[in-house]
PDB file of N, CA and C in Angstrom:
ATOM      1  N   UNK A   1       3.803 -11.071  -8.371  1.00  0.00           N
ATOM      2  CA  UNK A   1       4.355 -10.233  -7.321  1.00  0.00           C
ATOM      3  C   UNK A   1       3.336 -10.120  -6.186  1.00  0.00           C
ATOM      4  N   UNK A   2       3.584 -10.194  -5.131  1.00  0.00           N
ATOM      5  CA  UNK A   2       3.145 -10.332  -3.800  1.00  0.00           C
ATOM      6  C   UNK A   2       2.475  -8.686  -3.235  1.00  0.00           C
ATOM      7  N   UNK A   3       1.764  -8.527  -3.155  1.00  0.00           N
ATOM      8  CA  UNK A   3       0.982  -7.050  -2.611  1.00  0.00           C
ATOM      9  C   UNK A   3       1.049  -7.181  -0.931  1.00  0.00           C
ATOM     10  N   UNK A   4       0.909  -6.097  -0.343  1.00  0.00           N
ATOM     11  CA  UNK A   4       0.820  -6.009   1.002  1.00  0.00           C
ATOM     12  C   UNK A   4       0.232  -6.744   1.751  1.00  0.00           C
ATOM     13  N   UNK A   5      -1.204  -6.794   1.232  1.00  0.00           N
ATOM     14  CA  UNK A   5      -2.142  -7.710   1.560  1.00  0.00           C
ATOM     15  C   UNK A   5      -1.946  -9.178   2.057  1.00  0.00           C
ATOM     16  N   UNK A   6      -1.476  -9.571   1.021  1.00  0.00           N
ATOM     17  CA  UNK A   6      -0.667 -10.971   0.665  1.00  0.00           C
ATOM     18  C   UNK A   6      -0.048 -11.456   1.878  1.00  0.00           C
ATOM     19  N   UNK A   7       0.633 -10.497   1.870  1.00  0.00           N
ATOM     20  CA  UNK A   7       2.381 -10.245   2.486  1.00  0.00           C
ATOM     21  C   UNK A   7       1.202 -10.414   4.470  1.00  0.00           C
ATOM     22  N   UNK A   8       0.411 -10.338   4.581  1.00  0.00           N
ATOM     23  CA  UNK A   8       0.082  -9.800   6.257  1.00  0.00           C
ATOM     24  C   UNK A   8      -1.377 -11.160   6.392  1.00  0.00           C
ATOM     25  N   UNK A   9      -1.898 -12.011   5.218  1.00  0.00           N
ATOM     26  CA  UNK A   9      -2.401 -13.004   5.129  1.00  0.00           C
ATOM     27  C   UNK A   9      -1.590 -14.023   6.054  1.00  0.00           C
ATOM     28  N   UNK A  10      -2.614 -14.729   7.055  1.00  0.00           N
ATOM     29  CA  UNK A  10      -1.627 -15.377   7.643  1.00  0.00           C
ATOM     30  C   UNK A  10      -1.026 -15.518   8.689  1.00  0.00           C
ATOM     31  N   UNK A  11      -0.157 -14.266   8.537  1.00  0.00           N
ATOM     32  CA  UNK A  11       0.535 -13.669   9.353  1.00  0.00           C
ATOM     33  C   UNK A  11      -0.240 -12.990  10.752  1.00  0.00           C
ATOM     34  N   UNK A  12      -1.595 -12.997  10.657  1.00  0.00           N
ATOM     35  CA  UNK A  12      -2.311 -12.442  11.972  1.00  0.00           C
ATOM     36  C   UNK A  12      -3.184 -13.327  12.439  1.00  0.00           C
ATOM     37  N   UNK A  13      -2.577 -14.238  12.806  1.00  0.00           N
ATOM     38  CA  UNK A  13      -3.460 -15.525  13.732  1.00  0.00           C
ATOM     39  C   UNK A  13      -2.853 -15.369  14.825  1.00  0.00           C
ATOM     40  N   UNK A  14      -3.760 -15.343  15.627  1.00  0.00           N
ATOM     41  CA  UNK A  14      -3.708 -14.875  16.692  1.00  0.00           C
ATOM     42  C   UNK A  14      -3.355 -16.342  17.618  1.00  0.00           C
ATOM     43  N   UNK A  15      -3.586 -17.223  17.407  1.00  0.00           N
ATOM     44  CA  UNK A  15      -3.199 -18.527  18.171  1.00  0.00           C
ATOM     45  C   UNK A  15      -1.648 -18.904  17.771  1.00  0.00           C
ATOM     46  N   UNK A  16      -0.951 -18.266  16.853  1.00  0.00           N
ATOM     47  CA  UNK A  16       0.258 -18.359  16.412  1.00  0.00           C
ATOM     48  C   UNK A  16       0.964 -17.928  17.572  1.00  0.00           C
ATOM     49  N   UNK A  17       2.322 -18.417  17.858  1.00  0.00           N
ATOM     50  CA  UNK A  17       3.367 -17.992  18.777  1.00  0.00           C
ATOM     51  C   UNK A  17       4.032 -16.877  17.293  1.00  0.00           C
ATOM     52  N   UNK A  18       4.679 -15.945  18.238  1.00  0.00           N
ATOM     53  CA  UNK A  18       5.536 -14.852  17.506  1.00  0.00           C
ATOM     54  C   UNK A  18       4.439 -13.169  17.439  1.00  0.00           C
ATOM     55  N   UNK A  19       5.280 -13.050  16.758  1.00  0.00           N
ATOM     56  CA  UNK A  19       4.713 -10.896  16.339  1.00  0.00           C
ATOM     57  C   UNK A  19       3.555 -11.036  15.655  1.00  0.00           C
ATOM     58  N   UNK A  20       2.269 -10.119  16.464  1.00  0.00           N
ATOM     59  CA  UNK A  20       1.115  -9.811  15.399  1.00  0.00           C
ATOM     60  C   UNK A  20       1.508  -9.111  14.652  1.00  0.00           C
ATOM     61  N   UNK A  21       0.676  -8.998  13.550  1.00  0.00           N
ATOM     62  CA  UNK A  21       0.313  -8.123  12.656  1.00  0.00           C
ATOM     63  C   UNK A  21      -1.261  -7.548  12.585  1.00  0.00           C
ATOM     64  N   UNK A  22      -1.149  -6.188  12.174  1.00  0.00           N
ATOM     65  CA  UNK A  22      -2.260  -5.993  12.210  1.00  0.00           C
ATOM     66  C   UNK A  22      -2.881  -5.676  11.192  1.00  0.00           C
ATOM     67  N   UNK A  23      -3.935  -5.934  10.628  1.00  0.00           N
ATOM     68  CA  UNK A  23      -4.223  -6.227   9.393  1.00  0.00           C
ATOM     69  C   UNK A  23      -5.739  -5.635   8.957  1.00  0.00           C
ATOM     70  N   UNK A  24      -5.990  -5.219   8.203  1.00  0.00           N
ATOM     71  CA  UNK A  24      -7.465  -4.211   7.827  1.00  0.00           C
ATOM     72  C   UNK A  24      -8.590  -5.518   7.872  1.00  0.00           C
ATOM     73  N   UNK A  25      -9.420  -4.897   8.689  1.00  0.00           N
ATOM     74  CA  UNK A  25     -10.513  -5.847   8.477  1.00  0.00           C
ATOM     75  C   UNK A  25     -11.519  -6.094   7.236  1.00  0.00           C
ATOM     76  N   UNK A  26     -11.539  -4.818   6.024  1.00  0.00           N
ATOM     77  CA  UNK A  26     -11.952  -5.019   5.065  1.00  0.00           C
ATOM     78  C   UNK A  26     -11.156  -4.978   4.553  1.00  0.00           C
ATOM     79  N   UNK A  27     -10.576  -6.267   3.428  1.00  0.00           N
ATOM     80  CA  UNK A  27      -9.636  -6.263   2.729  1.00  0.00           C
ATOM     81  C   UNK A  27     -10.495  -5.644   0.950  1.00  0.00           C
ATOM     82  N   UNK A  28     -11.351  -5.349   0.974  1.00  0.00           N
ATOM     83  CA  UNK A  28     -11.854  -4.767  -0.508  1.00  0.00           C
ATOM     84  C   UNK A  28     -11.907  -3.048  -0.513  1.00  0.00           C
ATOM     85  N   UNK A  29     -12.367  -2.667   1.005  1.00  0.00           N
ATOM     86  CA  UNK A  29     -11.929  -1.397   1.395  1.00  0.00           C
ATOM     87  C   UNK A  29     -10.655  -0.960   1.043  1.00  0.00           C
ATOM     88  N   UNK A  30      -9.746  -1.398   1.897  1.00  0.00           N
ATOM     89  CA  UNK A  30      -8.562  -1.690   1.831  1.00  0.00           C
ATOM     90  C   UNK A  30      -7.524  -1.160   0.329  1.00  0.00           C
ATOM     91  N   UNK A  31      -8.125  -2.481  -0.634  1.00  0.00           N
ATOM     92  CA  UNK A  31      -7.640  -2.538  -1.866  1.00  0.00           C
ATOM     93  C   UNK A  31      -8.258  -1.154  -2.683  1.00  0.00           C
ATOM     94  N   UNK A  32      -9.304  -0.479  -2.279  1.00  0.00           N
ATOM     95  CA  UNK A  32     -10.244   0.930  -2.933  1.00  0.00           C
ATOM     96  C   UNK A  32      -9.041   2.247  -2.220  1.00  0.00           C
ATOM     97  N   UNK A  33      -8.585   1.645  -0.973  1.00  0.00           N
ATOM     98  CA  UNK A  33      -7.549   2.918  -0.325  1.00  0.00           C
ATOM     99  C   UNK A  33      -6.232   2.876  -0.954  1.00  0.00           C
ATOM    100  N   UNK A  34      -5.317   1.420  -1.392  1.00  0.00           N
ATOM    101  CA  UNK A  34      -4.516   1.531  -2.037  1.00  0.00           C
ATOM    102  C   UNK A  34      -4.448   2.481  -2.993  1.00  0.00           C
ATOM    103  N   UNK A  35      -5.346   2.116  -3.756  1.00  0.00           N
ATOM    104  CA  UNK A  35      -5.206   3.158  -4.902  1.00  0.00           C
ATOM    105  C   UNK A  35      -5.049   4.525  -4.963  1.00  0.00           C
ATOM    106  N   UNK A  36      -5.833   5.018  -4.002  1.00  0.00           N
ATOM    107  CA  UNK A  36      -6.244   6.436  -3.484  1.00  0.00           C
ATOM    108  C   UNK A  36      -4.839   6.974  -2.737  1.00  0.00           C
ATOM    109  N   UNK A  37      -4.334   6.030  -1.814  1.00  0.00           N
ATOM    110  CA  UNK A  37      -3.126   6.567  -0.976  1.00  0.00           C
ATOM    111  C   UNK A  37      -2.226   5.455  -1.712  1.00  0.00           C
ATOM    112  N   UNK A  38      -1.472   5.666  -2.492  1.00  0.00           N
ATOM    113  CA  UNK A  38      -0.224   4.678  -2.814  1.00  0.00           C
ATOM    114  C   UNK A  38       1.050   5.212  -2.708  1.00  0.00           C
ATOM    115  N   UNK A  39       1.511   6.388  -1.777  1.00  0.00           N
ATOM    116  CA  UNK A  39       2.392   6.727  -1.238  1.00  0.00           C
ATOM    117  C   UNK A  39       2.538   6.072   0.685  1.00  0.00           C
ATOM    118  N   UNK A  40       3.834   6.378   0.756  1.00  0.00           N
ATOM    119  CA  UNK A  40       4.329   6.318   2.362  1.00  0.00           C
ATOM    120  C   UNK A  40       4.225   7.726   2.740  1.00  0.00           C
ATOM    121  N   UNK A  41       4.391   7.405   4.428  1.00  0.00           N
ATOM    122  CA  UNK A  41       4.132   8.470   5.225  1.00  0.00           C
ATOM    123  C   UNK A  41       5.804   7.996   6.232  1.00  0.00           C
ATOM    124  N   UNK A  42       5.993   9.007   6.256  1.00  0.00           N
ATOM    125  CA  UNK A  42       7.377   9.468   7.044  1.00  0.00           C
ATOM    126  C   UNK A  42       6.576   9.156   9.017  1.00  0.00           C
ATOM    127  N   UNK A  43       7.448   8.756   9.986  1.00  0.00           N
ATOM    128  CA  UNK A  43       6.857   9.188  11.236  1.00  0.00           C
ATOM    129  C   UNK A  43       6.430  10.690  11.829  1.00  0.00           C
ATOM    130  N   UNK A  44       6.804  11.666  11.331  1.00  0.00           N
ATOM    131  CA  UNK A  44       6.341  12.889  11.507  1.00  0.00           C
ATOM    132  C   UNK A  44       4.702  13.178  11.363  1.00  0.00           C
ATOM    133  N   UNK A  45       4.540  12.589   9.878  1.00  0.00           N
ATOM    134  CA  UNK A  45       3.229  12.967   9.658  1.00  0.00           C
ATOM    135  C   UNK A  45       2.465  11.363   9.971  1.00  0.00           C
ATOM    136  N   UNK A  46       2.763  10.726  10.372  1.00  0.00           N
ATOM    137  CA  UNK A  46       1.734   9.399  10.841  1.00  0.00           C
ATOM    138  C   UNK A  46       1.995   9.967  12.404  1.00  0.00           C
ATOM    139  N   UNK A  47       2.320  10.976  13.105  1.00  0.00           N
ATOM    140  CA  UNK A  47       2.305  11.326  14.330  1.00  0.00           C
ATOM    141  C   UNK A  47       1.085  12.391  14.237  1.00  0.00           C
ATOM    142  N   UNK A  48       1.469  13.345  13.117  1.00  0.00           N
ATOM    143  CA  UNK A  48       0.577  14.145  12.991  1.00  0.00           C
ATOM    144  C   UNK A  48      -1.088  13.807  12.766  1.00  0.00           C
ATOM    145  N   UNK A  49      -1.025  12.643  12.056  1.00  0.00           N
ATOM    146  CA  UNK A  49      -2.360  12.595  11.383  1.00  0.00           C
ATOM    147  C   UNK A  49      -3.384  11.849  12.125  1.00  0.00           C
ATOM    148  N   UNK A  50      -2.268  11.083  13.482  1.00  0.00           N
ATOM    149  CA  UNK A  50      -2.571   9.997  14.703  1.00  0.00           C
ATOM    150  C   UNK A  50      -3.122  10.593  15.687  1.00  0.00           C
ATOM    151  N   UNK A  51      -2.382  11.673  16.198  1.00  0.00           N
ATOM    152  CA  UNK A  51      -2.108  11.960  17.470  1.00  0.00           C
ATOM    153  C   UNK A  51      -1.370  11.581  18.276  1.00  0.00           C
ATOM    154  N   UNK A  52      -0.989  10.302  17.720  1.00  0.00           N
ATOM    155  CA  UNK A  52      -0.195   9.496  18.938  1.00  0.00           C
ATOM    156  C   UNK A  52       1.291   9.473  18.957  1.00  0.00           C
ATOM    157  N   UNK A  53       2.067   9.879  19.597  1.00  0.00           N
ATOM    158  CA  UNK A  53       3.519   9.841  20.248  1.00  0.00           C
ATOM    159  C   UNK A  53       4.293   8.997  19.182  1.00  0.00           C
ATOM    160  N   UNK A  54       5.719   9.374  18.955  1.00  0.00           N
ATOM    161  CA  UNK A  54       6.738   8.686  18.215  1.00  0.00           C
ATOM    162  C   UNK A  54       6.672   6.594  19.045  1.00  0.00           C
ATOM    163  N   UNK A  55       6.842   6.997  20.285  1.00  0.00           N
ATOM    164  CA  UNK A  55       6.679   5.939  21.655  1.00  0.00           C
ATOM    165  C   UNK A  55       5.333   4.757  21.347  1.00  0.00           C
ATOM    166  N   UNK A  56       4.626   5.368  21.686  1.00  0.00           N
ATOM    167  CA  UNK A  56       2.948   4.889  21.510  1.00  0.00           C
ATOM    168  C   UNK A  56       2.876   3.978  20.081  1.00  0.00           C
ATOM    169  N   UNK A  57       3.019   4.673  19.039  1.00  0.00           N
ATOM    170  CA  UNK A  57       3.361   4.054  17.427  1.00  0.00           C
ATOM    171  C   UNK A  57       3.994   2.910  17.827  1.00  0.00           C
ATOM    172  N   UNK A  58       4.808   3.055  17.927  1.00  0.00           N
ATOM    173  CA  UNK A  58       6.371   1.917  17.561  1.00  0.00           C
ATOM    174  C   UNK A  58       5.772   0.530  18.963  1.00  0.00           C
ATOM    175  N   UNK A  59       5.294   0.657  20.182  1.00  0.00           N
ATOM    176  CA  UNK A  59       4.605   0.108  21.146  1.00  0.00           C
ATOM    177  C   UNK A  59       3.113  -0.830  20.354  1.00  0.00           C
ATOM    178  N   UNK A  60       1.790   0.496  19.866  1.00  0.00           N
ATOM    179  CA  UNK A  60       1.625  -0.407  18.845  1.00  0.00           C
ATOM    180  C   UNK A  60       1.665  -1.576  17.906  1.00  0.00           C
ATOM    181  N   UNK A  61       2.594  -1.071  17.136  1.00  0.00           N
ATOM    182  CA  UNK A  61       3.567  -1.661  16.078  1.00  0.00           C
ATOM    183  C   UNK A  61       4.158  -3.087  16.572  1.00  0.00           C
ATOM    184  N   UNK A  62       4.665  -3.064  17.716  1.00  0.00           N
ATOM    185  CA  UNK A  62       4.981  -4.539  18.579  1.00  0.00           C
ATOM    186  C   UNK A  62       3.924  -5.524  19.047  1.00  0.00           C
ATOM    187  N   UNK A  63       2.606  -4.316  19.506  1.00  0.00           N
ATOM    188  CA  UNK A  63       1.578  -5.014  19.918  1.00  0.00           C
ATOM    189  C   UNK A  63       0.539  -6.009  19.136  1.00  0.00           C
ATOM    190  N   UNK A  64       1.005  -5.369  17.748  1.00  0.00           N
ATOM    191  CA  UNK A  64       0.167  -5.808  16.728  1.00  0.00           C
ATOM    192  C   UNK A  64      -1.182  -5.184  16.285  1.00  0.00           C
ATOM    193  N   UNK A  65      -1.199  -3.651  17.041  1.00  0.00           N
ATOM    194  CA  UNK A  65      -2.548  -2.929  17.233  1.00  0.00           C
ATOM    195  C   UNK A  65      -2.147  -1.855  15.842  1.00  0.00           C
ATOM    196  N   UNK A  66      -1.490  -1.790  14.779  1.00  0.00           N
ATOM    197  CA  UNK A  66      -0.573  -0.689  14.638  1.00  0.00           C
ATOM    198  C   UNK A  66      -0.136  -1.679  13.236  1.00  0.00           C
ATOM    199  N   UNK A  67      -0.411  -0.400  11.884  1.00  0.00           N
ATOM    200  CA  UNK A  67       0.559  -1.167  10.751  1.00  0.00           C
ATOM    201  C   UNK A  67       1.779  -1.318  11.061  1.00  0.00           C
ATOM    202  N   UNK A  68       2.407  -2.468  10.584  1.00  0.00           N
ATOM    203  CA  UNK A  68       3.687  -2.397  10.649  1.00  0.00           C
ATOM    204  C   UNK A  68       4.444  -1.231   9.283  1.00  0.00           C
ATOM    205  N   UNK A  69       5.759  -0.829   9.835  1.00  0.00           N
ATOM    206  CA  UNK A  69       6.845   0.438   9.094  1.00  0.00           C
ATOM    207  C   UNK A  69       7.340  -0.624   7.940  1.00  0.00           C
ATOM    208  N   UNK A  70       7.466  -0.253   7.184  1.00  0.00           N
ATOM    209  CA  UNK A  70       8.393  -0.406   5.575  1.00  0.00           C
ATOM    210  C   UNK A  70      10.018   0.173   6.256  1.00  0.00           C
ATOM    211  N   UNK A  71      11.265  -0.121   5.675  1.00  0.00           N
ATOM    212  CA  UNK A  71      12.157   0.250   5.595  1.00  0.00           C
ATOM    213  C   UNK A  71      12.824   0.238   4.566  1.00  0.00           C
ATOM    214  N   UNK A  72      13.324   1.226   4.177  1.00  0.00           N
ATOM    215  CA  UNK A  72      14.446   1.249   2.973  1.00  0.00           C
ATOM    216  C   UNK A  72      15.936   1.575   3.476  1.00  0.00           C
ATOM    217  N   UNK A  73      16.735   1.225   3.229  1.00  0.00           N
ATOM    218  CA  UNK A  73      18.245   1.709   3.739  1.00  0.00           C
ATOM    219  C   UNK A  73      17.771   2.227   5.640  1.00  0.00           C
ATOM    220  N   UNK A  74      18.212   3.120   5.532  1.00  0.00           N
ATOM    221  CA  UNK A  74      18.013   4.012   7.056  1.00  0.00           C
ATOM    222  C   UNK A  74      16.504   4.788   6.994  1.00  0.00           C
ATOM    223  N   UNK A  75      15.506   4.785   5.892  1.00  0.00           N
ATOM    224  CA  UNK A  75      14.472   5.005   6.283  1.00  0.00           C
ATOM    225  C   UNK A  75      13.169   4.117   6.389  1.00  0.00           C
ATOM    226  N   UNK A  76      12.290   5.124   7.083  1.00  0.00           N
ATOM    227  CA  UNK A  76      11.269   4.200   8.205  1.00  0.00           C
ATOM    228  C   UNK A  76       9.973   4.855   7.549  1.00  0.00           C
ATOM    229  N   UNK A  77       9.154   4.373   6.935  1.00  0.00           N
ATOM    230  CA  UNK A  77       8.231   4.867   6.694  1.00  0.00           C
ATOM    231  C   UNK A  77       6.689   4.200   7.247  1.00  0.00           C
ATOM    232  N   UNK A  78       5.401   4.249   6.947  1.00  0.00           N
ATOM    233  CA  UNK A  78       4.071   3.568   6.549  1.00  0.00           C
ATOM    234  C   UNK A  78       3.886   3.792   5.578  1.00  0.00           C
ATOM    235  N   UNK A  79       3.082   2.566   5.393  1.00  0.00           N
ATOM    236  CA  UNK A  79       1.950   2.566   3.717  1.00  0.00           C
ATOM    237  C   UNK A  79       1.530   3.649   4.198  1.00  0.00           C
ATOM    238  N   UNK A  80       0.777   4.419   2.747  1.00  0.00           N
ATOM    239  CA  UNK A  80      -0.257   5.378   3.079  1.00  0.00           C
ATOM    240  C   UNK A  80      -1.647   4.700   3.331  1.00  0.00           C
ATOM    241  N   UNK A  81      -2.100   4.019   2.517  1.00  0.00           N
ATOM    242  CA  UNK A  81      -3.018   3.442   2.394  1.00  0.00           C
ATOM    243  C   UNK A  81      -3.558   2.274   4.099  1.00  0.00           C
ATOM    244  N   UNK A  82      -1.957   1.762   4.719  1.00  0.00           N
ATOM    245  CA  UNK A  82      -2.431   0.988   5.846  1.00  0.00           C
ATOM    246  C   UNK A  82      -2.784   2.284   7.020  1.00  0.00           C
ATOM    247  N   UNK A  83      -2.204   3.094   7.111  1.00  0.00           N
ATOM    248  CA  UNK A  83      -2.553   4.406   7.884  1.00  0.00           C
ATOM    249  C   UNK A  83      -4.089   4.957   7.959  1.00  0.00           C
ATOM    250  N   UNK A  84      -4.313   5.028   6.679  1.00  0.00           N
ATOM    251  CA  UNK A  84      -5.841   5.032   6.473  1.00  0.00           C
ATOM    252  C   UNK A  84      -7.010   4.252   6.684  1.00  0.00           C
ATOM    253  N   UNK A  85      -6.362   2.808   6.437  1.00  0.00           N
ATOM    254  CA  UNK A  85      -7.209   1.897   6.579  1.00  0.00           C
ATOM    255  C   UNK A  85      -7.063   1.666   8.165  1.00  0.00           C
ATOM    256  N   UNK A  86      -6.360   2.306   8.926  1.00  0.00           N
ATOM    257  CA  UNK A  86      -6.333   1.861  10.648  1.00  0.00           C
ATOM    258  C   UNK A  86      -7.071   3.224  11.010  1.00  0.00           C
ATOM    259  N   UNK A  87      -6.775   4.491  10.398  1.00  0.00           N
ATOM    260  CA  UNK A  87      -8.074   5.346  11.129  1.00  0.00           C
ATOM    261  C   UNK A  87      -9.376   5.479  10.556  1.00  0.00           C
ATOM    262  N   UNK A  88      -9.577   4.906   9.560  1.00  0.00           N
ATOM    263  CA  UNK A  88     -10.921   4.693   8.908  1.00  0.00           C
ATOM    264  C   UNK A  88     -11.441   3.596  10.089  1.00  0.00           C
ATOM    265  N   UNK A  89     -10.785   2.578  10.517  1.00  0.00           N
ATOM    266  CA  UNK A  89     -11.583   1.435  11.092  1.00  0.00           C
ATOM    267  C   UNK A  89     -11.461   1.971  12.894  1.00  0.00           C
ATOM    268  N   UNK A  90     -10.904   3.503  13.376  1.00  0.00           N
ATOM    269  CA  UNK A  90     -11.290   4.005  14.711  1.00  0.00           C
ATOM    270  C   UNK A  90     -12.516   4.804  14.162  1.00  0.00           C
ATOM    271  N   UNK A  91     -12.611   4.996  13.055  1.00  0.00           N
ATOM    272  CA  UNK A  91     -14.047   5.875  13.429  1.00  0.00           C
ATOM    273  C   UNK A  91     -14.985   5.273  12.860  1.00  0.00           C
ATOM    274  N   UNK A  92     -15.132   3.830  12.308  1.00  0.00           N
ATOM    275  CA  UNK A  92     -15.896   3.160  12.567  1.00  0.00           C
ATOM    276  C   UNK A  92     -16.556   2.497  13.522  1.00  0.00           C
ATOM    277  N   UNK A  93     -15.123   2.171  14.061  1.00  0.00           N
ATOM    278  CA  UNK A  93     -15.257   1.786  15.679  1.00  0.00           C
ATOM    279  C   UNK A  93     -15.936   2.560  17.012  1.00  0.00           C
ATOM    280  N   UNK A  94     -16.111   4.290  16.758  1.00  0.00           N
ATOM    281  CA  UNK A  94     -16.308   5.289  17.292  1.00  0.00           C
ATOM    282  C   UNK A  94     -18.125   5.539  17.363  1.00  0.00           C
TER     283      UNK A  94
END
């Protein structure tokens, strides 16, 4: 079975035509946050925990700056774990 990880290998070459992805730069980090966060986050609280706008996210998300959303039926969620691993790597960046 294919893990997230897997699933975004690849997929973020940047010389590729089509949609980035954006993808954790430590993938062993990464795999230490899975564990820790192995729930989703609703857009409410990935607004909350961001700062950033319903707008801004989803803009992101196109840009390739931004995990991409999971969907189930009519809902929209994030990994917990990719949420973390994108503000762990701004305040590294900071």
């Amino acid at each position: 079975m294919r893990n997230a990880y897997d699933r975004y290998q690849g997929a973020y070459d940047r010389s590729k035509e089509g949609p980035r992805y954006w993808m954790p730069s430590n993938p062993d980090a990464w795999e230490k946050l899975k564990e820790k966060f192995n729930g989703v986050y609703r857009l409410k609280k990935v607004c909350e925990l961001t700062g950033l706008s319903k707008t801004t996210i989803y803009s992101r998300v196109r840009e390739g700056t931004f995990p991409r959303f999971v969907k189930s039926g009519t809902m929209t969620a994030w990994r917990a774990a990719d949420v973390q691993a994108w503000l762990d790597e701004l305040d590294y960046a900071a």
